[in-house]
PDB file of N, CA and C in Angstrom:
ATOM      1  N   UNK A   1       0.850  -1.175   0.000  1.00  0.00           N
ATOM      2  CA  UNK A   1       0.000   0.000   0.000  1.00  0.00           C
ATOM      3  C   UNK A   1       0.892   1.234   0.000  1.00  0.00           C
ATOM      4  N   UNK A   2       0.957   2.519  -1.014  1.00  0.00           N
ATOM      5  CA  UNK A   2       1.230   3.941  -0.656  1.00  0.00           C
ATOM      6  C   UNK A   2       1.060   4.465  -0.095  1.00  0.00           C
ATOM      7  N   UNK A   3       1.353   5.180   1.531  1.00  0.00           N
ATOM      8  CA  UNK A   3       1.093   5.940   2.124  1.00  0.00           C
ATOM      9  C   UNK A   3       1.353   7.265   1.937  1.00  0.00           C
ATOM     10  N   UNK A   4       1.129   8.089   1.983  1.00  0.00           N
ATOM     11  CA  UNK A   4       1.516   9.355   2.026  1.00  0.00           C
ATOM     12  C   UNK A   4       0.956  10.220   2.990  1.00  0.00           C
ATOM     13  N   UNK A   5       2.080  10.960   3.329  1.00  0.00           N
ATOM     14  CA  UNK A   5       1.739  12.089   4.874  1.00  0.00           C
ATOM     15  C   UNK A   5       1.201  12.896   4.559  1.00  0.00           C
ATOM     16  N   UNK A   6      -0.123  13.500   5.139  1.00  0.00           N
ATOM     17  CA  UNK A   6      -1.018  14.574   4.969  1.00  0.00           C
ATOM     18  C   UNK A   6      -0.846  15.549   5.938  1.00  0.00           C
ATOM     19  N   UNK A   7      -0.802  15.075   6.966  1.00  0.00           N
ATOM     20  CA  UNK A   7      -0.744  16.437   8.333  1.00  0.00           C
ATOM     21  C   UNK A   7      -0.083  15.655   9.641  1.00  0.00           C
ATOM     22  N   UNK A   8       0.002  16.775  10.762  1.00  0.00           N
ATOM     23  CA  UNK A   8       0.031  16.092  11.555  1.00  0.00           C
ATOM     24  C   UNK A   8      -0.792  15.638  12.809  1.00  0.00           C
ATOM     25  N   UNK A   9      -0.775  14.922  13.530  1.00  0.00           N
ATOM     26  CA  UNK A   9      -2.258  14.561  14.025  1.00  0.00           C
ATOM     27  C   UNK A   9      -2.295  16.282  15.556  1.00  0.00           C
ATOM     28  N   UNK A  10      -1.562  16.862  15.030  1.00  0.00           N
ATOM     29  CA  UNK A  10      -2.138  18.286  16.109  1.00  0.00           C
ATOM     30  C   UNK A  10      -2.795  18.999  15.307  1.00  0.00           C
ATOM     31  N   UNK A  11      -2.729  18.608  14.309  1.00  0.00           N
ATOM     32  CA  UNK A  11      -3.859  19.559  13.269  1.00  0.00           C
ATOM     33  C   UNK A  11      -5.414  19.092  13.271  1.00  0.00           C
ATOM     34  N   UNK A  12      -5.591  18.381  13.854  1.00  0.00           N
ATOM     35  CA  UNK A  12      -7.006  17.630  13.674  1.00  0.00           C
ATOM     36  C   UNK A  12      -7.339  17.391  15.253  1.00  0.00           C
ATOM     37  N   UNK A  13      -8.501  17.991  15.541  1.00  0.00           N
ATOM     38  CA  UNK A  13      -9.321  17.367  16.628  1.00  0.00           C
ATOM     39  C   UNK A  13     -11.187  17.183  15.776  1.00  0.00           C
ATOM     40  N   UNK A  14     -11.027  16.337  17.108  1.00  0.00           N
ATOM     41  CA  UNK A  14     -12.872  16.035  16.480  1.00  0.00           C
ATOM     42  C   UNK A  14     -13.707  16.638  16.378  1.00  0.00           C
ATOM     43  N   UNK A  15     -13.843  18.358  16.487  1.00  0.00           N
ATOM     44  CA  UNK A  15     -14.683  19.407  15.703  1.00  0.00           C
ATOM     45  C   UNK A  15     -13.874  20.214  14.928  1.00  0.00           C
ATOM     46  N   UNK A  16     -12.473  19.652  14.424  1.00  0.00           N
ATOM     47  CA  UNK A  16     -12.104  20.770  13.642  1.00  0.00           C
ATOM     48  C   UNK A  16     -11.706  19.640  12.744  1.00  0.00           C
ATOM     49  N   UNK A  17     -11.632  19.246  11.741  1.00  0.00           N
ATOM     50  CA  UNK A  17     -11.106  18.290  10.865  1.00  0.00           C
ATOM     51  C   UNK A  17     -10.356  18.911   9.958  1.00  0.00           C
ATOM     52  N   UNK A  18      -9.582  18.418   8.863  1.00  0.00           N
ATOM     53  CA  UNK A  18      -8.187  18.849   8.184  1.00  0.00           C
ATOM     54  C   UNK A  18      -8.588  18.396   6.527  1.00  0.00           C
ATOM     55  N   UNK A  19      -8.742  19.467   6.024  1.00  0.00           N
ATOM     56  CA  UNK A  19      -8.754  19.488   4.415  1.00  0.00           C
ATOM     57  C   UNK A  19      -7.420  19.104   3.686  1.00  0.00           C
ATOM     58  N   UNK A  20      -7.187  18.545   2.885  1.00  0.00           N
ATOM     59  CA  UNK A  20      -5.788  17.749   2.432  1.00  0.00           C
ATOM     60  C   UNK A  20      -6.583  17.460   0.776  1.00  0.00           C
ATOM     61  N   UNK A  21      -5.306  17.594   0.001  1.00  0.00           N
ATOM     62  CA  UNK A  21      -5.683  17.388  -1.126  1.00  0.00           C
ATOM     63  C   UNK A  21      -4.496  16.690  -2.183  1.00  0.00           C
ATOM     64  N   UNK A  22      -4.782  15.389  -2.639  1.00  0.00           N
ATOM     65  CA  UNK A  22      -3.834  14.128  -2.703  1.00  0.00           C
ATOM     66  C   UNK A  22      -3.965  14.421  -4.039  1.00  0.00           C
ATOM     67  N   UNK A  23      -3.307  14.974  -4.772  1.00  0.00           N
ATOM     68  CA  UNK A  23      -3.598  15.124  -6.619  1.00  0.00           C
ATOM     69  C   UNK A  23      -4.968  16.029  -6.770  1.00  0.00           C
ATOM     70  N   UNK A  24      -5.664  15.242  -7.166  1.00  0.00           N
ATOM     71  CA  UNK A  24      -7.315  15.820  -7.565  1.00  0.00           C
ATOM     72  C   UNK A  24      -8.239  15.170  -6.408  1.00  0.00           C
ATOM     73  N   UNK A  25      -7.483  14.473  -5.581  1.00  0.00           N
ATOM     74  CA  UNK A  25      -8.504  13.580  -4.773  1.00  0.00           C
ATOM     75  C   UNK A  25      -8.842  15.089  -3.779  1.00  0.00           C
ATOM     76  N   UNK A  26      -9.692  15.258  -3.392  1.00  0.00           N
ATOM     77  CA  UNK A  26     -10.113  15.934  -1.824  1.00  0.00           C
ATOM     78  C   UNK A  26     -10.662  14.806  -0.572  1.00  0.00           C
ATOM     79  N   UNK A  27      -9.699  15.097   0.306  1.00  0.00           N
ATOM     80  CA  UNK A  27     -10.098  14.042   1.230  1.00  0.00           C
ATOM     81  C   UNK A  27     -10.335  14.832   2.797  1.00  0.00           C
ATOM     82  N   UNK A  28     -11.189  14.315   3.630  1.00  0.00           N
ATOM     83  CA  UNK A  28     -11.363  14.790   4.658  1.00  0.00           C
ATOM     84  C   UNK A  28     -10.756  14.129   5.640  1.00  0.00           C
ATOM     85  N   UNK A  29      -9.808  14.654   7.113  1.00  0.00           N
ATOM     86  CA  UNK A  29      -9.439  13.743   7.983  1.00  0.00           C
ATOM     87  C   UNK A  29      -9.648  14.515   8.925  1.00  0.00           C
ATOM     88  N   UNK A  30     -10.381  13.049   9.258  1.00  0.00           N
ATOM     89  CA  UNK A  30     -11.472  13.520  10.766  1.00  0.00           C
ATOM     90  C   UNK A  30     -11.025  12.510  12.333  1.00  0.00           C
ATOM     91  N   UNK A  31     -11.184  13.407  13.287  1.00  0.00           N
ATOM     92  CA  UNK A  31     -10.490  12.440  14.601  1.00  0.00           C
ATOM     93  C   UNK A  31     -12.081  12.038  15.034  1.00  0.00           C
ATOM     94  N   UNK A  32     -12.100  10.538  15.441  1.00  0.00           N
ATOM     95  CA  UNK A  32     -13.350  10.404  16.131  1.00  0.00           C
ATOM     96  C   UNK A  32     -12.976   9.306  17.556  1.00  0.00           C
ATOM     97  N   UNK A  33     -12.906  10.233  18.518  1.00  0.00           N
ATOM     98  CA  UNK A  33     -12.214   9.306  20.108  1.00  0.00           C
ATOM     99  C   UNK A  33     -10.937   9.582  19.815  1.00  0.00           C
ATOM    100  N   UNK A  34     -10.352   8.482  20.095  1.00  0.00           N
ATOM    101  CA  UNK A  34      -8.890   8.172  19.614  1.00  0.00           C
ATOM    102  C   UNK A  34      -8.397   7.596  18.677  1.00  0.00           C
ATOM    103  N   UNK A  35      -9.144   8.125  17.237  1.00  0.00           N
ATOM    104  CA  UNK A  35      -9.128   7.220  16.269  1.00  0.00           C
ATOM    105  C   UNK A  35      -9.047   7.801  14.928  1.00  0.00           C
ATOM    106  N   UNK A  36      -8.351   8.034  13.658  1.00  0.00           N
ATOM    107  CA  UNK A  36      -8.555   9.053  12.581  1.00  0.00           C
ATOM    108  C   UNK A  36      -9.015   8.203  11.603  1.00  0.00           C
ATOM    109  N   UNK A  37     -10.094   8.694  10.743  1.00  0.00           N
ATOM    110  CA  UNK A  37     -10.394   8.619   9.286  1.00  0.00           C
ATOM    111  C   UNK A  37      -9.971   9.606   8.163  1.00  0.00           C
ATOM    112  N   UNK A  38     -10.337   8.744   6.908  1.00  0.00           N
ATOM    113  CA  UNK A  38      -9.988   9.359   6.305  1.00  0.00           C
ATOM    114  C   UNK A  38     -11.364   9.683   4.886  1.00  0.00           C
ATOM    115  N   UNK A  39     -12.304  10.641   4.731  1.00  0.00           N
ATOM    116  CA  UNK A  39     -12.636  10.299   4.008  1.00  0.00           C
ATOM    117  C   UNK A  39     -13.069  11.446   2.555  1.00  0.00           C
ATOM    118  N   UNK A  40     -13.596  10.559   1.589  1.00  0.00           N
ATOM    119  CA  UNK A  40     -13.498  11.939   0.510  1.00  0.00           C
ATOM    120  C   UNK A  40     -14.482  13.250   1.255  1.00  0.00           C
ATOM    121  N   UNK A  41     -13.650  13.832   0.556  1.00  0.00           N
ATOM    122  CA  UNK A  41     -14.440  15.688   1.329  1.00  0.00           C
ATOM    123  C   UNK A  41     -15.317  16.322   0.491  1.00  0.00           C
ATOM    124  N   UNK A  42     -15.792  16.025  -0.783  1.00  0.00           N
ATOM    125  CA  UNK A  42     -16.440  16.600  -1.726  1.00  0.00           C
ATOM    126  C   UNK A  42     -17.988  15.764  -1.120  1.00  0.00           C
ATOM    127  N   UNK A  43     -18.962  16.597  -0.733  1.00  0.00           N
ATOM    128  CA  UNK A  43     -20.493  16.038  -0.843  1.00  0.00           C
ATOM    129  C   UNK A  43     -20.833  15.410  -2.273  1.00  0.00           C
ATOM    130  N   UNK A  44     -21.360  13.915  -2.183  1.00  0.00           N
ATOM    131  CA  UNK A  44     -21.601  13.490  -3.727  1.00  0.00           C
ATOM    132  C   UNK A  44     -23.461  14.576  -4.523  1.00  0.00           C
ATOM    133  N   UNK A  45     -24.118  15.067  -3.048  1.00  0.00           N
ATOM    134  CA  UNK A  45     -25.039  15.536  -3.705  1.00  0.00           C
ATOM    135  C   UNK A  45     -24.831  17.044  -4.516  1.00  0.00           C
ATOM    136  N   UNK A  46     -24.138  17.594  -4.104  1.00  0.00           N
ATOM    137  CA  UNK A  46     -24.080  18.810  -4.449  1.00  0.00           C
ATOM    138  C   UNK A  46     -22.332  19.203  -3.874  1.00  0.00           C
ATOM    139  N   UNK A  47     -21.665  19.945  -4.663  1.00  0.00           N
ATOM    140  CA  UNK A  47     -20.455  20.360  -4.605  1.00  0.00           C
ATOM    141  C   UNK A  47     -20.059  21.146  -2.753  1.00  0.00           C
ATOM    142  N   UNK A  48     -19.299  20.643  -1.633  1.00  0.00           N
ATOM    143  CA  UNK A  48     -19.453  21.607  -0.542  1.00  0.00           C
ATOM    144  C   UNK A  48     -18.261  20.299  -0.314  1.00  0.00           C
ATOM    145  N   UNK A  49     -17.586  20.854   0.418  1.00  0.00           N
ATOM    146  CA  UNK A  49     -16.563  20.707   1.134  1.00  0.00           C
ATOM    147  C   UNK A  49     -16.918  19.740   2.702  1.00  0.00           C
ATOM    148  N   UNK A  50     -16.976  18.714   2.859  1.00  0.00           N
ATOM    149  CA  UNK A  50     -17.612  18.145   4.510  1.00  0.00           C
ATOM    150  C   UNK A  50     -16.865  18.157   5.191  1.00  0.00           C
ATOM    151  N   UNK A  51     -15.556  18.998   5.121  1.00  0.00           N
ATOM    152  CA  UNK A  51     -14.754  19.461   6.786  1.00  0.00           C
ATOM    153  C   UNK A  51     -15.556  20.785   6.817  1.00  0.00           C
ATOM    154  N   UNK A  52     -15.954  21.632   6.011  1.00  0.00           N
ATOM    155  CA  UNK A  52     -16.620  22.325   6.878  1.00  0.00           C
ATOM    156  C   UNK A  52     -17.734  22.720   7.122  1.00  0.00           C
ATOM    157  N   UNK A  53     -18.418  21.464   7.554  1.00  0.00           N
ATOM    158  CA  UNK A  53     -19.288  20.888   7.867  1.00  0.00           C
ATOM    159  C   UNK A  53     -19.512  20.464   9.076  1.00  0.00           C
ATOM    160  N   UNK A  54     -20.880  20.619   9.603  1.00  0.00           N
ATOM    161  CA  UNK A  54     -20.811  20.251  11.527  1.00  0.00           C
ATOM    162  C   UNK A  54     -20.416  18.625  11.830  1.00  0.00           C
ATOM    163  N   UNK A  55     -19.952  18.695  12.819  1.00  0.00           N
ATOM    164  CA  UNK A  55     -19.514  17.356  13.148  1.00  0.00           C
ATOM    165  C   UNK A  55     -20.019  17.203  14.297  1.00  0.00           C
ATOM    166  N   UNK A  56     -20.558  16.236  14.793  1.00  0.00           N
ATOM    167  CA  UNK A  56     -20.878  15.962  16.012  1.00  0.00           C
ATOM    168  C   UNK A  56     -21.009  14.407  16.334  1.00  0.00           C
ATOM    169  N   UNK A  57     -20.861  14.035  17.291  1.00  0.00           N
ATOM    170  CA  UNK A  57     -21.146  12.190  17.683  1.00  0.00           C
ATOM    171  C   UNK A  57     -20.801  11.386  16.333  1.00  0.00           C
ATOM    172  N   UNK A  58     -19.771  11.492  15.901  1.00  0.00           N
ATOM    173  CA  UNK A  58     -19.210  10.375  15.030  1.00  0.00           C
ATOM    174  C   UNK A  58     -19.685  10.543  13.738  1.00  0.00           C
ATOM    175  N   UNK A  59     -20.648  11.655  13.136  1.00  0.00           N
ATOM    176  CA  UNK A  59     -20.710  12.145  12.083  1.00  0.00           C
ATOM    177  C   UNK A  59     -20.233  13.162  11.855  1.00  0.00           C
ATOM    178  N   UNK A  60     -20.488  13.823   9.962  1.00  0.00           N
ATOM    179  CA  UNK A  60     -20.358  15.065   9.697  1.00  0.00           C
ATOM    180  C   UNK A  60     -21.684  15.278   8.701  1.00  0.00           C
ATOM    181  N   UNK A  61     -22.219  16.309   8.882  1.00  0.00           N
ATOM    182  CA  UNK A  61     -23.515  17.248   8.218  1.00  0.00           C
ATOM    183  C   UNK A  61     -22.698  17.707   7.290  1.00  0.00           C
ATOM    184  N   UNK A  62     -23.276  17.934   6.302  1.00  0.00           N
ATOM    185  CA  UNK A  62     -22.840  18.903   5.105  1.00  0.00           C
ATOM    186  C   UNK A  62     -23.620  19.623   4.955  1.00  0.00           C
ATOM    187  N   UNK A  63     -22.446  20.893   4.638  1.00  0.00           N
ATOM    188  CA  UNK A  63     -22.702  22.295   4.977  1.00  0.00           C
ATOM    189  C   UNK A  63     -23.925  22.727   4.017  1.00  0.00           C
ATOM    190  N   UNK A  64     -24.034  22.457   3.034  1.00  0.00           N
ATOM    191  CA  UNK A  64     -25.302  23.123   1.957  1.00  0.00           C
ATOM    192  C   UNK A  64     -26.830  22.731   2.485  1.00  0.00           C
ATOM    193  N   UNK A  65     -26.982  20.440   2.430  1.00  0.00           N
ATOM    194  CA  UNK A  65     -28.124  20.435   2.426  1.00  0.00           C
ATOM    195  C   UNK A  65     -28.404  19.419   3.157  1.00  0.00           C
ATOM    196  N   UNK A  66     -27.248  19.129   4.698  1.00  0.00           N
ATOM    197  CA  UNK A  66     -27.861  18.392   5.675  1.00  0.00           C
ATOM    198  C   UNK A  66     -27.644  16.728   5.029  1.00  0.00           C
ATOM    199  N   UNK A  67     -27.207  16.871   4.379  1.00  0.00           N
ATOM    200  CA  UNK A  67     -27.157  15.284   4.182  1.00  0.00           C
ATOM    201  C   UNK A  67     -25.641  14.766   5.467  1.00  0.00           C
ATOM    202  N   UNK A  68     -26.127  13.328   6.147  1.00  0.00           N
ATOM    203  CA  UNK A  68     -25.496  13.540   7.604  1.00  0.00           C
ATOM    204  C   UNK A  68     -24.617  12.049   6.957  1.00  0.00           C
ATOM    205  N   UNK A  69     -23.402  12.190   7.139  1.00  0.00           N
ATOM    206  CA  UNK A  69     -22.639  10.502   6.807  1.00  0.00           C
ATOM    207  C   UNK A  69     -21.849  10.270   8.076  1.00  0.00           C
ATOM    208  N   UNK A  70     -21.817   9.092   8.135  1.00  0.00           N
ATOM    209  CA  UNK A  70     -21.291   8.273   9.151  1.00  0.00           C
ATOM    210  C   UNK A  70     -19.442   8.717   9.241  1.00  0.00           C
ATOM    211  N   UNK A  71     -18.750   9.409  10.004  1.00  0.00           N
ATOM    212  CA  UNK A  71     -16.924   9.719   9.680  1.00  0.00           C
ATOM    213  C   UNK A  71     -16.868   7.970   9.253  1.00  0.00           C
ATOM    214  N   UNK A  72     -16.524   7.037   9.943  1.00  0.00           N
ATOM    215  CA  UNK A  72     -15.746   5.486  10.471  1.00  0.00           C
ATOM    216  C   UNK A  72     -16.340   5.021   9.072  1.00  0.00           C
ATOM    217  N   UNK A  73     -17.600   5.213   8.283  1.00  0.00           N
ATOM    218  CA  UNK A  73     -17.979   4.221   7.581  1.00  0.00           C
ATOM    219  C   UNK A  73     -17.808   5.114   6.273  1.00  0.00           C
ATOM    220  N   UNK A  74     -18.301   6.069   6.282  1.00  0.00           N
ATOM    221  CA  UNK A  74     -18.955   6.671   5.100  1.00  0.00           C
ATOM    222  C   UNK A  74     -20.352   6.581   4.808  1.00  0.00           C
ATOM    223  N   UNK A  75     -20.802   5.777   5.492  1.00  0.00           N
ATOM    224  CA  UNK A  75     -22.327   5.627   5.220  1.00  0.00           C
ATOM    225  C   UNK A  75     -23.245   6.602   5.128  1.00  0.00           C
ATOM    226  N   UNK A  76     -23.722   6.796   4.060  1.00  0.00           N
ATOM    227  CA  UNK A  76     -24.780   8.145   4.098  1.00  0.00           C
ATOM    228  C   UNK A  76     -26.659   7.747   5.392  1.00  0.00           C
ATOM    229  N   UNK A  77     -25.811   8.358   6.253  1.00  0.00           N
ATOM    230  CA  UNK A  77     -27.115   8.348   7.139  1.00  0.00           C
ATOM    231  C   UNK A  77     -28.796   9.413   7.291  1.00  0.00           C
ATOM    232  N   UNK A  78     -28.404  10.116   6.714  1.00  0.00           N
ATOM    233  CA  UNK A  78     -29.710  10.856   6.400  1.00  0.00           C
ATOM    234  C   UNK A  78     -29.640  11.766   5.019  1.00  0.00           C
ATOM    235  N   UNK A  79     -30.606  12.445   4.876  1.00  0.00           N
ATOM    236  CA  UNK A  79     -30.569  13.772   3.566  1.00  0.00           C
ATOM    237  C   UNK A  79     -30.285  13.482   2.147  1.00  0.00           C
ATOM    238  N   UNK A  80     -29.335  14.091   1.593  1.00  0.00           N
ATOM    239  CA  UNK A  80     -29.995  14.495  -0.391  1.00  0.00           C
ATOM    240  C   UNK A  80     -28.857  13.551  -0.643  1.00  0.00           C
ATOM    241  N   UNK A  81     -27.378  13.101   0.396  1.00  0.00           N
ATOM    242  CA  UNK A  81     -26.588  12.276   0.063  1.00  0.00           C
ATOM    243  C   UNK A  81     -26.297  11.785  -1.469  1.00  0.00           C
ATOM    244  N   UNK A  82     -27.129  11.156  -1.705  1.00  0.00           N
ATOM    245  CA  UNK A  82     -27.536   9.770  -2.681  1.00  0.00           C
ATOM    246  C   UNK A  82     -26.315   8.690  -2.461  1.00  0.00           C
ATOM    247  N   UNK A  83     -25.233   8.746  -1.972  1.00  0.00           N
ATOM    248  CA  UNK A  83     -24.764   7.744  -1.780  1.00  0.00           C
ATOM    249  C   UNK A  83     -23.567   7.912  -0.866  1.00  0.00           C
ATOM    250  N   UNK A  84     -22.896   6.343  -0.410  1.00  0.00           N
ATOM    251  CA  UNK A  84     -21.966   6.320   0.364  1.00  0.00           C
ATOM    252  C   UNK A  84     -20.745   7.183  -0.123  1.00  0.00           C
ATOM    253  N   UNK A  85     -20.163   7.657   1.252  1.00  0.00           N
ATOM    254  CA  UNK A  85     -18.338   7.990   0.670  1.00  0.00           C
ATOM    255  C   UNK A  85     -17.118   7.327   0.593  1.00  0.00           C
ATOM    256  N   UNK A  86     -16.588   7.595  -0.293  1.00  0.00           N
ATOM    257  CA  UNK A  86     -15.184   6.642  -0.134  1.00  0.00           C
ATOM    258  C   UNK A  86     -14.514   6.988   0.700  1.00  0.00           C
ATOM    259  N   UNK A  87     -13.756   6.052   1.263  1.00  0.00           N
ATOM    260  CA  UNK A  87     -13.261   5.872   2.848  1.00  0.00           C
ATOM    261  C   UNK A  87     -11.673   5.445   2.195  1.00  0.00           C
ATOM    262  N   UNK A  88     -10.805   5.899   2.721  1.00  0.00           N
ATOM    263  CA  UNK A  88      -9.576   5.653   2.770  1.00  0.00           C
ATOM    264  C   UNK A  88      -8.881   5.505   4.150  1.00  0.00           C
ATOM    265  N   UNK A  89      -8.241   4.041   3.782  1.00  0.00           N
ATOM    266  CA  UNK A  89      -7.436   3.755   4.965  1.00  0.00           C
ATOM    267  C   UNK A  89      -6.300   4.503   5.535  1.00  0.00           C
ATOM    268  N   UNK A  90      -5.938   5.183   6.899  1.00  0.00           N
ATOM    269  CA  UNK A  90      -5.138   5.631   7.995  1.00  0.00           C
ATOM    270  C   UNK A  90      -4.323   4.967   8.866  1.00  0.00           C
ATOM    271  N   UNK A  91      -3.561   5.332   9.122  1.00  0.00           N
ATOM    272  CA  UNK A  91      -2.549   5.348  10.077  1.00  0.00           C
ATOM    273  C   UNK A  91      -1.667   6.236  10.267  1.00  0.00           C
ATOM    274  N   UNK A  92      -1.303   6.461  11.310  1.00  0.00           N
ATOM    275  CA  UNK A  92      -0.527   7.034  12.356  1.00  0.00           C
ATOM    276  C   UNK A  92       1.186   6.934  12.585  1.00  0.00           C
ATOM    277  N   UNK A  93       1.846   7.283  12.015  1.00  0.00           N
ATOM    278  CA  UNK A  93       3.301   6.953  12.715  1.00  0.00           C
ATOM    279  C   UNK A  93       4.143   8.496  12.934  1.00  0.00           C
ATOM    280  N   UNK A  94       5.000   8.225  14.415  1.00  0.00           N
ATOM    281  CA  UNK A  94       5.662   9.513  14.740  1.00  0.00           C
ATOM    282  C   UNK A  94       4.900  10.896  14.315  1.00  0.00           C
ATOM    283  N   UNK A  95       3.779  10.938  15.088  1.00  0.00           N
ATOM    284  CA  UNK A  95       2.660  12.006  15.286  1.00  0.00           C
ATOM    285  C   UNK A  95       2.218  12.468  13.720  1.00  0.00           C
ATOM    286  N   UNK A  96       2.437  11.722  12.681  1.00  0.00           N
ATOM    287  CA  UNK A  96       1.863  12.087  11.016  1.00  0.00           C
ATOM    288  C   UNK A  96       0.539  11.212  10.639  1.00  0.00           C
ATOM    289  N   UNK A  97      -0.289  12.028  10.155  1.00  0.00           N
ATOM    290  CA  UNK A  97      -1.221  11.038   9.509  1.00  0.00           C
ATOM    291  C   UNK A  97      -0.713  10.696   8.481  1.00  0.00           C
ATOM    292  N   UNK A  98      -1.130   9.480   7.924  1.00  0.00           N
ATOM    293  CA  UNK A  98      -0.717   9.324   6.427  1.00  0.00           C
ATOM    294  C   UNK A  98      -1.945   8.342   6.467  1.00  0.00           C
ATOM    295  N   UNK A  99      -1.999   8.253   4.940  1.00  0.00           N
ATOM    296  CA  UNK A  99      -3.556   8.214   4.199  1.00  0.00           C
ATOM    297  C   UNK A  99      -2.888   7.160   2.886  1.00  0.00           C
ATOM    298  N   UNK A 100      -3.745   6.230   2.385  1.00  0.00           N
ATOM    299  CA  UNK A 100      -3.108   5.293   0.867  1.00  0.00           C
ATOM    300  C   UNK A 100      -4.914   5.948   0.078  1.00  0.00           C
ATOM    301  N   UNK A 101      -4.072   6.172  -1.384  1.00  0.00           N
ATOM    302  CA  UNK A 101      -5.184   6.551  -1.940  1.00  0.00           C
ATOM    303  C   UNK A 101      -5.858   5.494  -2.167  1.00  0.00           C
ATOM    304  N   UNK A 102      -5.938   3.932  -2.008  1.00  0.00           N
ATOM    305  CA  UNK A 102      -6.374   2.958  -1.902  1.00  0.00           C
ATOM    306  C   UNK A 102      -7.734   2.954  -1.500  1.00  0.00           C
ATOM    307  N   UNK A 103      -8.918   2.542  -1.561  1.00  0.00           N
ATOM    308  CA  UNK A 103     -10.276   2.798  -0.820  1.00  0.00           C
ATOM    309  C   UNK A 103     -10.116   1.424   0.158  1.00  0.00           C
ATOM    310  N   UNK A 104     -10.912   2.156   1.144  1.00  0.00           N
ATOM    311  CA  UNK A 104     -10.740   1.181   2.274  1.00  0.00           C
ATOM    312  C   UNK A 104     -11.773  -0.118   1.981  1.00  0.00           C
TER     313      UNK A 104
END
């Protein structure tokens, strides 16, 4: 797998998440507990950015039209969504996130 370093994990707490951008990919990395994801940041319903977007209890809302996805899964849990997000696998070494453009 490719990893590549995006930030470092003091850049990210679990209401502030970290915009990173891997080529053309936009990806969101979000802390949830003691734990980071990684997932695409573009809303599939409509163009908006979901870091800045509310986060609360292990989701994130998107900012335009409320569509609510799961951070850990991607799962689109409520709103205009229309579908799941791609999830990219994380890890952690010597305080760096790093991210594989690989889908989880």
């Amino acid at each position: 797998m490719n990893w590549v370093a995006v930030c470092q994990v003091s850049e990210v707490d679990e209401y502030m998440p970290k915009s990173v951008d891997l080529g053309e990919t936009k990806i969101g990395i979000f802390q949830v507990a003691d734990h980071y994801f990684a997932i695409e940041n573009i809303c599939p319903h409509a163009y908006a950015l979901l870091t800045e977007g509310f986060v609360e209890d292990g989701t994130v809302e998107c900012p335009l039209h409320e569509a609510i996805f799961n951070i850990q899964t991607g799962q689109l849990q409520s709103g205009p969504g229309c579908r799941n997000l791609l999830t990219y696998p994380v890890k952690v070494e010597e305080g760096m996130i790093k991210v594989s453009l690989e889908s989880a």
